[in-house]
C-alpha atoms as a PDB file:
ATOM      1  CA  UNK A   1     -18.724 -94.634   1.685  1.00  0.00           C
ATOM      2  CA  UNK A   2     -17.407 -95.614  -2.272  1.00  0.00           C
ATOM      3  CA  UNK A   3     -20.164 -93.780  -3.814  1.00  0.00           C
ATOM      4  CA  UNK A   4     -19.041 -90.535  -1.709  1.00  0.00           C
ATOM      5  CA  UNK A   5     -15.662 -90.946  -2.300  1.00  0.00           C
ATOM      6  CA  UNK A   6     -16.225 -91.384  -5.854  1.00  0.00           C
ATOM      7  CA  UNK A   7     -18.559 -87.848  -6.133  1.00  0.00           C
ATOM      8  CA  UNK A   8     -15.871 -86.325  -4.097  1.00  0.00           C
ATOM      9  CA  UNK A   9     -13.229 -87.616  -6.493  1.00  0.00           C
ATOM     10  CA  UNK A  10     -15.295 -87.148  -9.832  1.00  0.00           C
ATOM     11  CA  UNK A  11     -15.729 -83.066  -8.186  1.00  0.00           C
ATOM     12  CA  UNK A  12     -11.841 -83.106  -8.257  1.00  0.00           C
ATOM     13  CA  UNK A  13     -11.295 -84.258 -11.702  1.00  0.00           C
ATOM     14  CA  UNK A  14     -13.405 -81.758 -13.006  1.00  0.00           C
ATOM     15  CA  UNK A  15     -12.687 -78.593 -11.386  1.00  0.00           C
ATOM     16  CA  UNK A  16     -11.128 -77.171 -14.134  1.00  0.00           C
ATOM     17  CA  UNK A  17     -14.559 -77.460 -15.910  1.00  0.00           C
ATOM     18  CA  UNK A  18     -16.929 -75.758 -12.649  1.00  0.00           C
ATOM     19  CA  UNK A  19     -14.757 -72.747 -13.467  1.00  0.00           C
ATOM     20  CA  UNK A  20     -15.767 -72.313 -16.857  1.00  0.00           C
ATOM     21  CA  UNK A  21     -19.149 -73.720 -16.165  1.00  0.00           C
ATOM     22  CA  UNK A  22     -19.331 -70.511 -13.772  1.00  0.00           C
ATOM     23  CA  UNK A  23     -18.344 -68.187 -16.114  1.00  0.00           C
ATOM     24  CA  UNK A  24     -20.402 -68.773 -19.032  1.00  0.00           C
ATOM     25  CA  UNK A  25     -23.664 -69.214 -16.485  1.00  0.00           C
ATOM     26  CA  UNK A  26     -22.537 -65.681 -15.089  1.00  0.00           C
ATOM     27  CA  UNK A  27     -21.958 -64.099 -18.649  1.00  0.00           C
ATOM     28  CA  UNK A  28     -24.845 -65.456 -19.754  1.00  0.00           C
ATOM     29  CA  UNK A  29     -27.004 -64.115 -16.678  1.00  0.00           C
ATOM     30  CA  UNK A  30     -25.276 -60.614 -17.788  1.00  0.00           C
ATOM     31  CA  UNK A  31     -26.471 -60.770 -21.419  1.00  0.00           C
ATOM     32  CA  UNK A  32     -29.765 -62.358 -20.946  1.00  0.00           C
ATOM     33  CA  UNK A  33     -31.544 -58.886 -20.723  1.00  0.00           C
ATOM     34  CA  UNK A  34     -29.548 -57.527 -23.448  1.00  0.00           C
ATOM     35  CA  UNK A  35     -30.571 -60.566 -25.963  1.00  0.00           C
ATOM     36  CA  UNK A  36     -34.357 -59.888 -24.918  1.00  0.00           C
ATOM     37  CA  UNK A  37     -34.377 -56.554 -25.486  1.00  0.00           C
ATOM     38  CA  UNK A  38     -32.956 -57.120 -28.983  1.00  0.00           C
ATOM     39  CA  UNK A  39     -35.336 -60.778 -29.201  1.00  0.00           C
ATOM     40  CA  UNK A  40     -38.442 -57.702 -28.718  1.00  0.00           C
ATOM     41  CA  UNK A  41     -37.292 -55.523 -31.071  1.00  0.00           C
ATOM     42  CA  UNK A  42     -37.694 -58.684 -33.652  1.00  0.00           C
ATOM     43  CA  UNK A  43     -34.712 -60.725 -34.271  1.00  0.00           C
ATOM     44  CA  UNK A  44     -34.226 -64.085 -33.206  1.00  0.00           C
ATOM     45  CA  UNK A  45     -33.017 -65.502 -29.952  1.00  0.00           C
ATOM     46  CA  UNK A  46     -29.546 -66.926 -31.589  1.00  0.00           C
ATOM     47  CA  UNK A  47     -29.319 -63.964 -33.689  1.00  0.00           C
ATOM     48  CA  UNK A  48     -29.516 -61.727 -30.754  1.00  0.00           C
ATOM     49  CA  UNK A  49     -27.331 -63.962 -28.892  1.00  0.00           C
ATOM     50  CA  UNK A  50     -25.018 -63.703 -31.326  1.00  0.00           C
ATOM     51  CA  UNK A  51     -24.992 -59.898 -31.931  1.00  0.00           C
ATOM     52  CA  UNK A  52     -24.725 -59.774 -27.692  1.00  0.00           C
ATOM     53  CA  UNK A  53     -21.287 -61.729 -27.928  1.00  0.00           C
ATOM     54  CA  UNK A  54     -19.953 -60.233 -30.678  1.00  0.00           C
ATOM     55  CA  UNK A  55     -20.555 -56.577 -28.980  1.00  0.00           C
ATOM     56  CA  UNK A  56     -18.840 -57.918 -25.983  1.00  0.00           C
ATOM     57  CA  UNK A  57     -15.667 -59.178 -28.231  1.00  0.00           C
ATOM     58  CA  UNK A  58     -16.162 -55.825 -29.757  1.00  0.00           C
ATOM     59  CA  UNK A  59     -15.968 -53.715 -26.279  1.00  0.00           C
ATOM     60  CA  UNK A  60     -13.080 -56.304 -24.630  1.00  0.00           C
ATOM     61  CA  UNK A  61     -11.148 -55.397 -27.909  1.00  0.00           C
ATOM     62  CA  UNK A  62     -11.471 -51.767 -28.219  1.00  0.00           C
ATOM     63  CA  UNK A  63     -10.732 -51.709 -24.073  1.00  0.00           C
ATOM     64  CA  UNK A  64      -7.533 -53.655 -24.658  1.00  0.00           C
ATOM     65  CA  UNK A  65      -6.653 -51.373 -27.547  1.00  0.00           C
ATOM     66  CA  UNK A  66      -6.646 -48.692 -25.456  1.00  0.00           C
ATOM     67  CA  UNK A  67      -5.047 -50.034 -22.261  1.00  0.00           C
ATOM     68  CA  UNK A  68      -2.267 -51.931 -23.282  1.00  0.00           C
ATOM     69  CA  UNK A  69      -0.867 -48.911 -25.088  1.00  0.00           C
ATOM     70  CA  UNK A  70      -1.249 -47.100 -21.663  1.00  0.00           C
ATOM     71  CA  UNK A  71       0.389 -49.656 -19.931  1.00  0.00           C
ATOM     72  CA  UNK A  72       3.537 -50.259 -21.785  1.00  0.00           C
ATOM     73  CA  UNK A  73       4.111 -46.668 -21.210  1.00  0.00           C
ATOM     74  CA  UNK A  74       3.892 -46.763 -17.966  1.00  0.00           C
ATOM     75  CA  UNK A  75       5.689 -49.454 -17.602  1.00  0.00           C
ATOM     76  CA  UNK A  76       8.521 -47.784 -19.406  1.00  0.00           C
ATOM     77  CA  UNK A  77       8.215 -44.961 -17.619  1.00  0.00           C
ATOM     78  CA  UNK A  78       8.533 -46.288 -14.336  1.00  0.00           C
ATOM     79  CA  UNK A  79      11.744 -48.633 -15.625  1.00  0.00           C
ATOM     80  CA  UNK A  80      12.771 -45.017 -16.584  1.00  0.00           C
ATOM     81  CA  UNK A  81      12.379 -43.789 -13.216  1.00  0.00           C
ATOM     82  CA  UNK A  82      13.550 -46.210 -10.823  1.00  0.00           C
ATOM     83  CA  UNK A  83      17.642 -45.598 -10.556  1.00  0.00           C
ATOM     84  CA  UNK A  84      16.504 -42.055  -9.370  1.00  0.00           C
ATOM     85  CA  UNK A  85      13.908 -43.439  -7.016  1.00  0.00           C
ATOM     86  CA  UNK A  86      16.101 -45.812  -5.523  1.00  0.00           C
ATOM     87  CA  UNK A  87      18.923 -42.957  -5.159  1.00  0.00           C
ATOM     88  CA  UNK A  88      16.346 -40.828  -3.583  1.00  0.00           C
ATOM     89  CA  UNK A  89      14.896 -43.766  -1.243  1.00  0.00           C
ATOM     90  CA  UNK A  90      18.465 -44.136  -0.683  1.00  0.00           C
ATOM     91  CA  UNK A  91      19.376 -40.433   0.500  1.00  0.00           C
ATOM     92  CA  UNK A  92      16.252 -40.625   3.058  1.00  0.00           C
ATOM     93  CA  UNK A  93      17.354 -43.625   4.729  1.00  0.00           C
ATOM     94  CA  UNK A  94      20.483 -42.084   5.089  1.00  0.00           C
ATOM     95  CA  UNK A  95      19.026 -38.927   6.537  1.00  0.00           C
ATOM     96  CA  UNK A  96      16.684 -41.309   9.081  1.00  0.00           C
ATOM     97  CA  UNK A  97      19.986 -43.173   9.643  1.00  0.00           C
ATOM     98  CA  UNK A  98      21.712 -40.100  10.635  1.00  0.00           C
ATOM     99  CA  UNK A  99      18.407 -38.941  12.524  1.00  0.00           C
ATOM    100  CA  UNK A 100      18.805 -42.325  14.378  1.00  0.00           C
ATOM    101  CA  UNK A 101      22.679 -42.050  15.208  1.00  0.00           C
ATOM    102  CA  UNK A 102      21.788 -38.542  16.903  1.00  0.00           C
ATOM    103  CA  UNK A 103      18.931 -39.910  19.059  1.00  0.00           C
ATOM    104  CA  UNK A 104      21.306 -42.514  20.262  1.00  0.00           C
ATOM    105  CA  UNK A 105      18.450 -45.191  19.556  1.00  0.00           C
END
């Protein structure tokens, strides 16, 4: 009963660590055909490792270079816009109210 409580307890002190342990195994299972293609073509396995990961910082950079831009302006624009959408959701909740009052509901 100690020795299962202790695995049970040793799993809870290092959850943070499955999560990364996860990650990398699942990265890693994505770029494993991707280093052997370039590990055919002649170059080493670290080298092509390496060249894998620093295409993927590559692509997750250029993505956020283009969406964060996008973002913040549609963030702003949607600050922009919400005193007239909350007028407007205001006017059609007083049209439904007045809907309401002549159903008698």
């Amino acid at each position: 009963m100690l020795v299962i409580l202790i695995i049970v307890l040793g799993f809870f002190i290092l959850r943070p660590v499955f999560g990364l342990l996860l990650g990398t195994l699942f990265l890693a299972f994505l770029l494993n055909p991707l280093v052997e293609l370039i590990q055919s073509k002649g170059a080493s396995r670290q080298a092509a490792a390496l060249t894998c990961y620093l295409l993927l910082v590559l692509v997750l950079f250029l993505i956020l270079a283009v969406v964060i831009p996008i973002l913040a302006n549609e963030t702003r624009r949607a600050a922009e816009a919400f005193p007239r959408l909350a007028v407007d959701i205001q006017k059609r909740l007083a049209a439904f109210e007045t809907w309401f009052d002549r159903l008698r509901l």
